[in-house]
Structure formats: C-alpha cells, structure tokens
Protein backbone atom coordinates (compact mmCIF):
# COMPACT_ATOMS: atom_id res chain seq x y z
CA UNK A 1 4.80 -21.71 -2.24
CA UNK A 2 8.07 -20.23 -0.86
CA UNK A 3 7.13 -16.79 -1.57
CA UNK A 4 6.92 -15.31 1.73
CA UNK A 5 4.30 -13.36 2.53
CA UNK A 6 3.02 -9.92 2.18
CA UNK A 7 1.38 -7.36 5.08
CA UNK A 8 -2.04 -6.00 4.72
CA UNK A 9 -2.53 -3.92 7.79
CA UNK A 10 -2.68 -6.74 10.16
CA UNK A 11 -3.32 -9.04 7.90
CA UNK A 12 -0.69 -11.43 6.07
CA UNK A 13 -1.30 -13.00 2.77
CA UNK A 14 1.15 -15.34 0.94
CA UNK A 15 2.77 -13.35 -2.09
CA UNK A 16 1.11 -15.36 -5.01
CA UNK A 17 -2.95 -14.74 -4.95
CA UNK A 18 -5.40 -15.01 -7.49
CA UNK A 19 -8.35 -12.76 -8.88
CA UNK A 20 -11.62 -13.72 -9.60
CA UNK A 21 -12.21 -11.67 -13.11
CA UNK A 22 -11.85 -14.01 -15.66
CA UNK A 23 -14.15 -16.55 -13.55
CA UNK A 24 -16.85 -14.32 -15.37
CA UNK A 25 -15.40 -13.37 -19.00
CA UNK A 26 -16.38 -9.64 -17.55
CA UNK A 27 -15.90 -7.31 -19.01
CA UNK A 28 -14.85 -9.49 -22.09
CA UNK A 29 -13.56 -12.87 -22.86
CA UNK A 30 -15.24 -16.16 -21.98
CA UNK A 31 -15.86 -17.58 -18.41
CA UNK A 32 -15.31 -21.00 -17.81
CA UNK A 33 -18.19 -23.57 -16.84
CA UNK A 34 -19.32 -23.17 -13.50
CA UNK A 35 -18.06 -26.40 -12.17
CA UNK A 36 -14.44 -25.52 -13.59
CA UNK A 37 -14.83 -22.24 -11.93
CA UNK A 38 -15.52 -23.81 -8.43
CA UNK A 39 -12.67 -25.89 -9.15
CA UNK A 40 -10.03 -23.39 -9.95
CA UNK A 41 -11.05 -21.42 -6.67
CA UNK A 42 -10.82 -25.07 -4.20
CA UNK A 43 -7.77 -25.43 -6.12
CA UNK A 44 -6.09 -22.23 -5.39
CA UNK A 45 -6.66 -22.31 -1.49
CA UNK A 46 -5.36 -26.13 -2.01
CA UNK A 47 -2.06 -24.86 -3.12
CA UNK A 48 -1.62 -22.38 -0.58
CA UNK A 49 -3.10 -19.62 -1.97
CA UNK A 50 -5.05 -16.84 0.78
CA UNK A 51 -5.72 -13.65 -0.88
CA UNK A 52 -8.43 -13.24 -3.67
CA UNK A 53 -9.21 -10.28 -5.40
CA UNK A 54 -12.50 -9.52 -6.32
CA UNK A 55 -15.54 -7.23 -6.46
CA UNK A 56 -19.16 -7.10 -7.47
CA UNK A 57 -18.58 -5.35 -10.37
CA UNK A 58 -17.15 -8.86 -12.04
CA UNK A 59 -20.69 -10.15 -12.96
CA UNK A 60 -21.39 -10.40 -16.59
CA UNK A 61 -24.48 -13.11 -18.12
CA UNK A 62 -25.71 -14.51 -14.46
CA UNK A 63 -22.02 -15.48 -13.27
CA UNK A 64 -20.81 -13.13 -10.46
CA UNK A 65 -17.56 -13.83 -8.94
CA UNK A 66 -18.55 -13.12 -5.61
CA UNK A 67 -20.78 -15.73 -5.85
CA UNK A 68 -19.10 -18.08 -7.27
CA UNK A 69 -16.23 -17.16 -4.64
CA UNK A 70 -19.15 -17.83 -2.03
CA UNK A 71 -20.11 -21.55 -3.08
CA UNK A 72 -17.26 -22.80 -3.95
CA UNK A 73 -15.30 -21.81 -0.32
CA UNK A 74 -17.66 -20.61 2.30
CA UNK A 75 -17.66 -21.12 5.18
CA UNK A 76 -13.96 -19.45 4.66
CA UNK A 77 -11.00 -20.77 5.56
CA UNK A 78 -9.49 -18.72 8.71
CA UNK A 79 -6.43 -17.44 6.85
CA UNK A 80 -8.39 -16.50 3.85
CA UNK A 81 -8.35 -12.45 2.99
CA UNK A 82 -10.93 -11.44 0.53
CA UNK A 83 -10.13 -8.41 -1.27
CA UNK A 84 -13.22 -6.24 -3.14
CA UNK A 85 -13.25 -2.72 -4.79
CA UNK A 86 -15.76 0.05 -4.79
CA UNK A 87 -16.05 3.18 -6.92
CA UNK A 88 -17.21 6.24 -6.06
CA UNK A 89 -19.64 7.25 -8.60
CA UNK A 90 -21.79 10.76 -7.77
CA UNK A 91 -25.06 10.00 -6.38
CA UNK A 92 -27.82 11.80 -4.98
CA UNK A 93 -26.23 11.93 -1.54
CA UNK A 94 -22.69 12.17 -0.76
CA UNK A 95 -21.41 8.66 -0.13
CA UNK A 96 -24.76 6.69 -0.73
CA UNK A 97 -23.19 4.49 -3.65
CA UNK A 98 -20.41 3.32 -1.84
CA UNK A 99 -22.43 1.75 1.06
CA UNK A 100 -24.41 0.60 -1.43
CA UNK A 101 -21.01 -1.09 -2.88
CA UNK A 102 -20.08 -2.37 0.36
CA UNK A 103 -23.16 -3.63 1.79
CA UNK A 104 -23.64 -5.36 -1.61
CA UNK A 105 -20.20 -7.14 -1.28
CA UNK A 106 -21.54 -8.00 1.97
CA UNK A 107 -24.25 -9.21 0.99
CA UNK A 108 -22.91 -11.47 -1.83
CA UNK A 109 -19.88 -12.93 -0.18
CA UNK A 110 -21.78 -13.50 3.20
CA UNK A 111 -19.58 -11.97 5.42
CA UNK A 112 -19.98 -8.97 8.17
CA UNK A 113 -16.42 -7.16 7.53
CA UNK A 114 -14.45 -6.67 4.46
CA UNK A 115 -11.24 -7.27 4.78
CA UNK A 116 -10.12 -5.00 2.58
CA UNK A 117 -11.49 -2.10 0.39
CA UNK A 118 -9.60 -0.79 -2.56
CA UNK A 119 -11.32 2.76 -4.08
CA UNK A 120 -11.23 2.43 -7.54
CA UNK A 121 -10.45 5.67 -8.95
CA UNK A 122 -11.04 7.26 -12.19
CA UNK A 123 -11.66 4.44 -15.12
CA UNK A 124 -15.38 4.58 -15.67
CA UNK A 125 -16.01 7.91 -17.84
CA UNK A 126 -18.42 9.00 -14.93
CA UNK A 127 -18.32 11.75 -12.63
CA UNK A 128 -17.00 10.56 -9.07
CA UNK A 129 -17.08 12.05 -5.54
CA UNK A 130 -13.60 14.04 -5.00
CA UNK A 131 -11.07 11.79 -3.56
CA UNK A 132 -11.13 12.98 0.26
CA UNK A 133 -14.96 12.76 0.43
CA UNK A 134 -14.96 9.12 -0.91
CA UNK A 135 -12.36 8.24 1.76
CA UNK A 136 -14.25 9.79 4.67
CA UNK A 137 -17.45 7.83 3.43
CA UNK A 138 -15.44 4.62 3.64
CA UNK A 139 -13.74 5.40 6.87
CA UNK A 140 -17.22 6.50 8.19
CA UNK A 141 -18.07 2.44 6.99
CA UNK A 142 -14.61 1.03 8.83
CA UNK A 143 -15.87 2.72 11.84
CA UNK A 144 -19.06 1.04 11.31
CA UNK A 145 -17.27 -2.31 11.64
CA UNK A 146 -18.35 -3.41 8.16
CA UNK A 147 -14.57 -2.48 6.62
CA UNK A 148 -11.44 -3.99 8.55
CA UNK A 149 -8.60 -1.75 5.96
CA UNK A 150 -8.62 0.48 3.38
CA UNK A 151 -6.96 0.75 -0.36
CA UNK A 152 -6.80 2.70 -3.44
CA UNK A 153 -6.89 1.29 -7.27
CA UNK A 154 -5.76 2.96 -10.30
CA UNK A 155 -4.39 5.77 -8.64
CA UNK A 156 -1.42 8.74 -9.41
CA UNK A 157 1.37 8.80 -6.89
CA UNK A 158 -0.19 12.16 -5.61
CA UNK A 159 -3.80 10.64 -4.88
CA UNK A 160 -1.73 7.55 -2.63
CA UNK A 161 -0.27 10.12 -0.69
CA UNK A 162 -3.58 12.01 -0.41
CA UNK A 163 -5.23 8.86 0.64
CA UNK A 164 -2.40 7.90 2.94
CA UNK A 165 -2.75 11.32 4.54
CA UNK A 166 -7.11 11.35 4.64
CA UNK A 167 -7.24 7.24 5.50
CA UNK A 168 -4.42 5.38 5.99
CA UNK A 169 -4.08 2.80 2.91
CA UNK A 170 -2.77 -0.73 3.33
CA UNK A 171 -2.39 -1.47 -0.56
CA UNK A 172 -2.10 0.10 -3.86
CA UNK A 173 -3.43 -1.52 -7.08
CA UNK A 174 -2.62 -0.19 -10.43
CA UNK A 175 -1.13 -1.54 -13.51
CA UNK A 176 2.29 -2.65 -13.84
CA UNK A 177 4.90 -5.55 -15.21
CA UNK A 178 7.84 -5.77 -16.70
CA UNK A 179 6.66 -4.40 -19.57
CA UNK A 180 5.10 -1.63 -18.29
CA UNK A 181 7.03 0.16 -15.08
CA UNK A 182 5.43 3.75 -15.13
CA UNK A 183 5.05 3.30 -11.53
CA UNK A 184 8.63 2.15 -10.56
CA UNK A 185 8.78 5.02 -8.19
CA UNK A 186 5.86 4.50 -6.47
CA UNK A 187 6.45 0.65 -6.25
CA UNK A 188 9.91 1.75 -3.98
CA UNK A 189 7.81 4.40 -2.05
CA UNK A 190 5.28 1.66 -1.16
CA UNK A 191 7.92 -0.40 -0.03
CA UNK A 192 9.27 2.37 2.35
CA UNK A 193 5.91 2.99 3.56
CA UNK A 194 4.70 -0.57 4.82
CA UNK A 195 2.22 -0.33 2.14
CA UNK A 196 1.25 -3.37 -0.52
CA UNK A 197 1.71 -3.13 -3.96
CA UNK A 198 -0.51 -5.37 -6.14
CA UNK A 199 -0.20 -5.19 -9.85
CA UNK A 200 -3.09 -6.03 -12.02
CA UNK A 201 -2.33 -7.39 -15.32
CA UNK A 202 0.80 -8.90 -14.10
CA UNK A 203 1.30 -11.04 -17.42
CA UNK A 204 -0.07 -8.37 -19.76
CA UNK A 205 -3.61 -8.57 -19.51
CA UNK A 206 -5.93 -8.47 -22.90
CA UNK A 207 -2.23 -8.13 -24.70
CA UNK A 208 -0.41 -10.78 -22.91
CA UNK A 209 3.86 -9.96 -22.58
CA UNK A 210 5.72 -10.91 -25.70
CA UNK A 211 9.36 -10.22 -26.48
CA UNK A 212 13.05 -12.17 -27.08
CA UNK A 213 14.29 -11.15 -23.63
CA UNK A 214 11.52 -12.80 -21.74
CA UNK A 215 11.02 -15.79 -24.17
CA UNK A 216 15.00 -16.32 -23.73
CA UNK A 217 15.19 -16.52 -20.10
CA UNK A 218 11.67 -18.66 -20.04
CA UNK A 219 13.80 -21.16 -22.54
CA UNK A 220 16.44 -21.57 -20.11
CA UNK A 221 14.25 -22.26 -16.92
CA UNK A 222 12.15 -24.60 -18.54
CA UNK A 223 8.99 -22.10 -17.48
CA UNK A 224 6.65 -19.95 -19.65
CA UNK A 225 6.80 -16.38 -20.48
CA UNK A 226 4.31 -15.33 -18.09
CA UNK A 227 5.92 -17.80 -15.36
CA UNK A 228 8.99 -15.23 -15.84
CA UNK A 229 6.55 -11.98 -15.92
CA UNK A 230 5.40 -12.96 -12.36
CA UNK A 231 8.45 -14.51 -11.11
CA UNK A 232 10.16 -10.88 -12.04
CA UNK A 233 7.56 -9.11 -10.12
CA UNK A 234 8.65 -11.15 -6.90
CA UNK A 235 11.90 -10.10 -7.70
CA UNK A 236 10.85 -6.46 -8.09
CA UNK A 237 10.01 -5.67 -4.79
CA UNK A 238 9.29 -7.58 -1.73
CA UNK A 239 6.34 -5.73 -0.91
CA UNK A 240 4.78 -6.63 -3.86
CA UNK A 241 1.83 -9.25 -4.20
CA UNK A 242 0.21 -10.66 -7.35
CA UNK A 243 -2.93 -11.95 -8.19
CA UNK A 244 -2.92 -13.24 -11.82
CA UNK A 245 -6.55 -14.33 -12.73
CA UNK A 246 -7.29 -17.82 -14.74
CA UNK A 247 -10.24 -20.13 -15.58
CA UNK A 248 -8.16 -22.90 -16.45
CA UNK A 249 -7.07 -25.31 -13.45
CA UNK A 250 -4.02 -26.29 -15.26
CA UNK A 251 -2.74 -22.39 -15.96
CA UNK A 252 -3.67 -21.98 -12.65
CA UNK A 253 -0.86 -24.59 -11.61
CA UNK A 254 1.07 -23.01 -13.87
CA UNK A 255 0.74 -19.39 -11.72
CA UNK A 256 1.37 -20.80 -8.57
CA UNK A 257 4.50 -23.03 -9.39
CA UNK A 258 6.13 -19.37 -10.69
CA UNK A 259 6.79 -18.46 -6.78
CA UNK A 260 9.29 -21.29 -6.99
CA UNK A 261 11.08 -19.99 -10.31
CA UNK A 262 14.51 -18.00 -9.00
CA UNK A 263 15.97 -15.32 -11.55
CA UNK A 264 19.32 -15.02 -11.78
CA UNK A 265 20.98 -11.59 -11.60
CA UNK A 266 21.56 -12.22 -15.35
CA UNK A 267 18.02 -13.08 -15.73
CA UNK A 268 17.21 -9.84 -14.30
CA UNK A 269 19.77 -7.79 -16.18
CA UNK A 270 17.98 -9.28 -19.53
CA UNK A 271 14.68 -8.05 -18.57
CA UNK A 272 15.66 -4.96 -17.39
C-alpha cells in the first residue's frame, strides 16, 4: 500500500482503512448482498488493509456491520484494529448508556477490549451527558480493561482539547476533504499533538466531490475523482488516516490503489 502508517496510541494502522457503513445502507442507501459484503471485508485485509471503522449503531433491516465484520474475519487477524463509536445519550444513571454501548460492541464483535473508542458528540437531536462526565464514564470502562484508547467524533477544536485534557485522545473524527477544510487548523494541531486525524466522508459522502480542478488532475493520472480526493488527504497531513466505506469489491480496489497515486506540487496547487 505504500502509505505508511498512522499511530493510535500504541497501536499502528496502515494509512488507507475502510468503514463498515455502507455494508448496511444505514442510515440510507442500499447494502450490498451479504456474501458481497463478506467479500469486500476478506478483501480489504487481503490488500493490506488493518483498521476498520465501525459501530453498532450501523444496523439497519437485520444487517449489522459488526456482525458482518464478525463472520466474515474472526478469529482476527493480529494486526487488525477495530475501531467503534459510542454516544452519550442521558439516561437514568450517569454513564449507564455508554457501557451499555460498549459492552454491546463487545458483545457483537466477540472481543474482550476495544481497541479504540471514539465519543460521538452532538449529531443525534438528543440530550447527552456533558462532555467531561462522558469521558470519565469511558475512562472508568478503560480502567476496567474492556477499552484499550480513547477518541472523540464530530467534535469543535475546544471539546478535543477538553477531551485531551479530561482523557487523553488518540484520534479525532470529524468531517473533512478537499472540499470541505473547516478544520484545517485542527488537522495541523493534531499533527503537533501525536494525535490521529480520520476524516469521514473523505470523497464527499451522500454528495460525492465534483468540480474542474479535481476532474483535471484525475484526467491526467489516469485515476478517478475520488482516487484524487483521498490521495490529497494523504498529502494533507501525515497524521491523517482514511477510511472510505464501499459495498462494491471493485470500488473497493479502486480505494486502496489511491495510496499509490503521487500528487504533484502542481496537482496540489490546483486543488488548493
């Protein structure tokens, strides 16, 4: 893959991953058949790939993508880092629904330890336990033995400094490509920090990445526009990790073969 690799705590993962979403059309758009699913997942590791993102939240019609995750790999390969998300959701007692998050991740990808644990923050319309508290719950769980590192999802600059300051974070997950770089200073404060920075939506998302710039430099490499969205984001930052999500083995290919795809500095001055 010739990517390098990325640090999560003590973990390293290679810089091109892949998440498990669109394995289950959640929360809209249409899953592949199981078998293709299975597939694209024995592919991946196949081609190198040892960081999936996922959660237990990506379950839609009987298809969960922990499970799926589950059959299709286990027992896990030893380099393999599993990556889930929790949110913190107010519940009778402080802390109760996110062991109940954990322990059902758990449960479902038949493992003792998480490797990692991103808090989701903030994108439900639901009232959630204050930041600090919902840290201290899931540090409360690493101490338990059932967490191995902690990260934060959909979060300001000023809540990944709070967590960094109640926690200790190995990763940040929020939203960002080259079309959308509201985060470009928290991208270089990551990188000063030690801390990952994984992007979700790295090609665009439900409104995949148009525009002449990016279809001009995919013409000249011979790649695809979202080949050159991901290949950019390598460029970006070396503390930056992706994990574009497919159902289709051949896209998934597609993904992978982007770590090889070098921009120019002229490339880069086109997109920028």
């Amino acid at each position: 893959m010739g990517t390098g690799q990325v640090r999560l705590g003590d973990l390293r993962v290679r810089r091109i991953g892949y998440g498990a979403m669109k394995l289950t059309g959640w929360p809209r758009g249409e899953a592949p058949a199981r078998d293709t699913a299975l597939a694209v997942l024995r592919r991946a590791v196949e081609l190198g790939v040892n960081h999936l993102d996922t959660s237990d939240y990506y379950a839609r019609d009987g298809v969960a993508a922990n499970e799926l995750i589950r059959s299709a790999l286990y027992p896990y390969p030893a380099d393999l880092v599993i990556v889930t998300k929790v949110v913190a959701l107010v519940e009778s007692a402080a802390g109760a629904g996110l062991r109940r998050a954990v322990e059902g991740n758990l449960r479902s990808l038949g493992v003792d330890r998480l490797d990692v644990v991103n808090l989701r923050l903030g994108d439900r319309g639901r009232p959630e336990v204050p930041l600090e508290q919902a840290l201290e719950a899931l540090e409360a769980l690493r101490a338990e033995g059932l967490i191995r590192h902690l990260g934060i999802s959909n979060a300001t600059a000023g809540q990944v400094a709070r967590a960094r300051t109640a926690a200790g974070i190995v990763c940040v997950q929020n939203r960002y490509n080259v079309a959308e770089r509201a985060d470009d200073p928290l991208v270089d404060a990551c990188a000063a920090a030690g801390i990952a920075y994984v992007p979700y939506f790295p090609v665009g998302g439900f409104t995949p990445l148009a525009g002449a710039a990016l279809s001009a430099v995919a013409a000249r490499h011979g790649a695809t526009v979202p080949q050159v969205a991901l290949a950019w984001l390598l460029a970006r930052s070396p503390n930056i990790a992706l994990i574009p999500g497919t159902g289709s083995p051949a896209h998934l290919e597609e993904n992978v073969a982007a770590g090889a795809l070098e921009l120019s500095a002229e490339d880069l001055s086109r997109l920028s």
